[in-house]
Protein backbone atom coordinates (compact mmCIF):
# COMPACT_ATOMS: atom_id res chain seq x y z
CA UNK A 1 0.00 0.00 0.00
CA UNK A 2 1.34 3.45 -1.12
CA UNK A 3 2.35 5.64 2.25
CA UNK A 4 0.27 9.15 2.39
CA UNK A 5 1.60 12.17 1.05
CA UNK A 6 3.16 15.09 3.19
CA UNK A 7 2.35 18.43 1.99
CA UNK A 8 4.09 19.90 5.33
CA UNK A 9 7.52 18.43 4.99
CA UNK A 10 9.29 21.61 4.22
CA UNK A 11 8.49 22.63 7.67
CA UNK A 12 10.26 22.47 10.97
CA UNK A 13 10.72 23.67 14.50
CA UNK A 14 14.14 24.10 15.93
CA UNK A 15 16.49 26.27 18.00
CA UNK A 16 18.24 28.80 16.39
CA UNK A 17 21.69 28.03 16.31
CA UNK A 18 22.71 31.84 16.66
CA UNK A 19 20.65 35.01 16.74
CA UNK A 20 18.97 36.10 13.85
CA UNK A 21 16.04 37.94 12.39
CA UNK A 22 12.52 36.88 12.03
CA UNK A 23 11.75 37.19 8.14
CA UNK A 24 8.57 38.19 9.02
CA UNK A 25 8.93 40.99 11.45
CA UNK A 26 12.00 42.83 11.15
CA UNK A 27 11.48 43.97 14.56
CA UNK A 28 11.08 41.05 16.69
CA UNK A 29 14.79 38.68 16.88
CA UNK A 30 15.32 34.78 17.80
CA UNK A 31 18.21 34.62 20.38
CA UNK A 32 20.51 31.37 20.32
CA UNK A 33 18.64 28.25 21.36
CA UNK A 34 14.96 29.80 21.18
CA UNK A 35 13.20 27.80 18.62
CA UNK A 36 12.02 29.14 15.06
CA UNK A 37 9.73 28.08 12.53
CA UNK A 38 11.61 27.08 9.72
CA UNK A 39 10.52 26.95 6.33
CA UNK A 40 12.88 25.00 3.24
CA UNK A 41 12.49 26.90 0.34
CA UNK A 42 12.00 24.99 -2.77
CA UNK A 43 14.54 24.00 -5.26
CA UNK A 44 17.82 22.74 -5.02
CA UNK A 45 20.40 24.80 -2.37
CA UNK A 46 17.78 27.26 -1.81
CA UNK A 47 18.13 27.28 1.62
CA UNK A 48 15.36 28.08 4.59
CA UNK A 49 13.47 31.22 5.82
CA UNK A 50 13.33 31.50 9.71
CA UNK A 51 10.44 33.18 11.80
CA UNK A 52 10.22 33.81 15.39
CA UNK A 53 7.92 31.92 17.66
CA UNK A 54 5.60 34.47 17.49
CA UNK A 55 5.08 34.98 13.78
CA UNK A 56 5.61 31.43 13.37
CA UNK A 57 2.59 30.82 15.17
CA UNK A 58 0.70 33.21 13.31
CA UNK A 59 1.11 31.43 10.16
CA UNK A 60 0.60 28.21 11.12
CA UNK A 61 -2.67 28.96 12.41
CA UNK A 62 -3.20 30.51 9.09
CA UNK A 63 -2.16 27.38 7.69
CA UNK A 64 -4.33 25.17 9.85
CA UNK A 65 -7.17 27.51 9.19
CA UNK A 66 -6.57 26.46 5.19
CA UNK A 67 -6.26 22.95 5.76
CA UNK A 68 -9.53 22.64 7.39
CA UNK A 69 -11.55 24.89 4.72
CA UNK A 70 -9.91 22.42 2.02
CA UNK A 71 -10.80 19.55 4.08
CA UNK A 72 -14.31 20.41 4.37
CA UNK A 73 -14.57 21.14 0.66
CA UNK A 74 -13.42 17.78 -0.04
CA UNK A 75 -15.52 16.15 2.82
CA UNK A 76 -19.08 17.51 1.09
CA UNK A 77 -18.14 16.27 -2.48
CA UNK A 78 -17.37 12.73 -1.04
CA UNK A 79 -20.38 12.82 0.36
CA UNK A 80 -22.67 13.88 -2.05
């Protein structure tokens, strides 16, 4: 049986490994060993975006709040 897709695999938590600026929110910085969101950019050595707990947050509740729309869209036309 074929294994289910991940659509979320480009993302990660994990502590930044020095300080650094949220990509977000220019304002608002992610000292050494406070964790990140971190995002892998598509495409070969295209490196990763960081965000600050705070942001990072913010977007995946956007995210989540996506998910579930698309979800129920595809919920009512199985079950019609």
């Amino acid at each position: 049986m074929a294994s289910t897709r991940r659509v979320l695999g480009n993302l990660s938590v994990k502590p930044a490994g020095r300080s650094a600026g949220c990509k977000h929110n220019k304002k608002h910085r992610v000292a050494k060993g406070e964790y990140r969101l971190l995002i892998k950019n598509p495409g070969p050595a295209s490196g990763e975006v960081g965000y600050c707990a705070q942001c990072g947050l913010k977007i995946l509740e956007a995210a989540h709040a996506d998910v579930q729309k698309l979800t129920e869209e595809l919920a009512e036309s199985v079950s019609k």
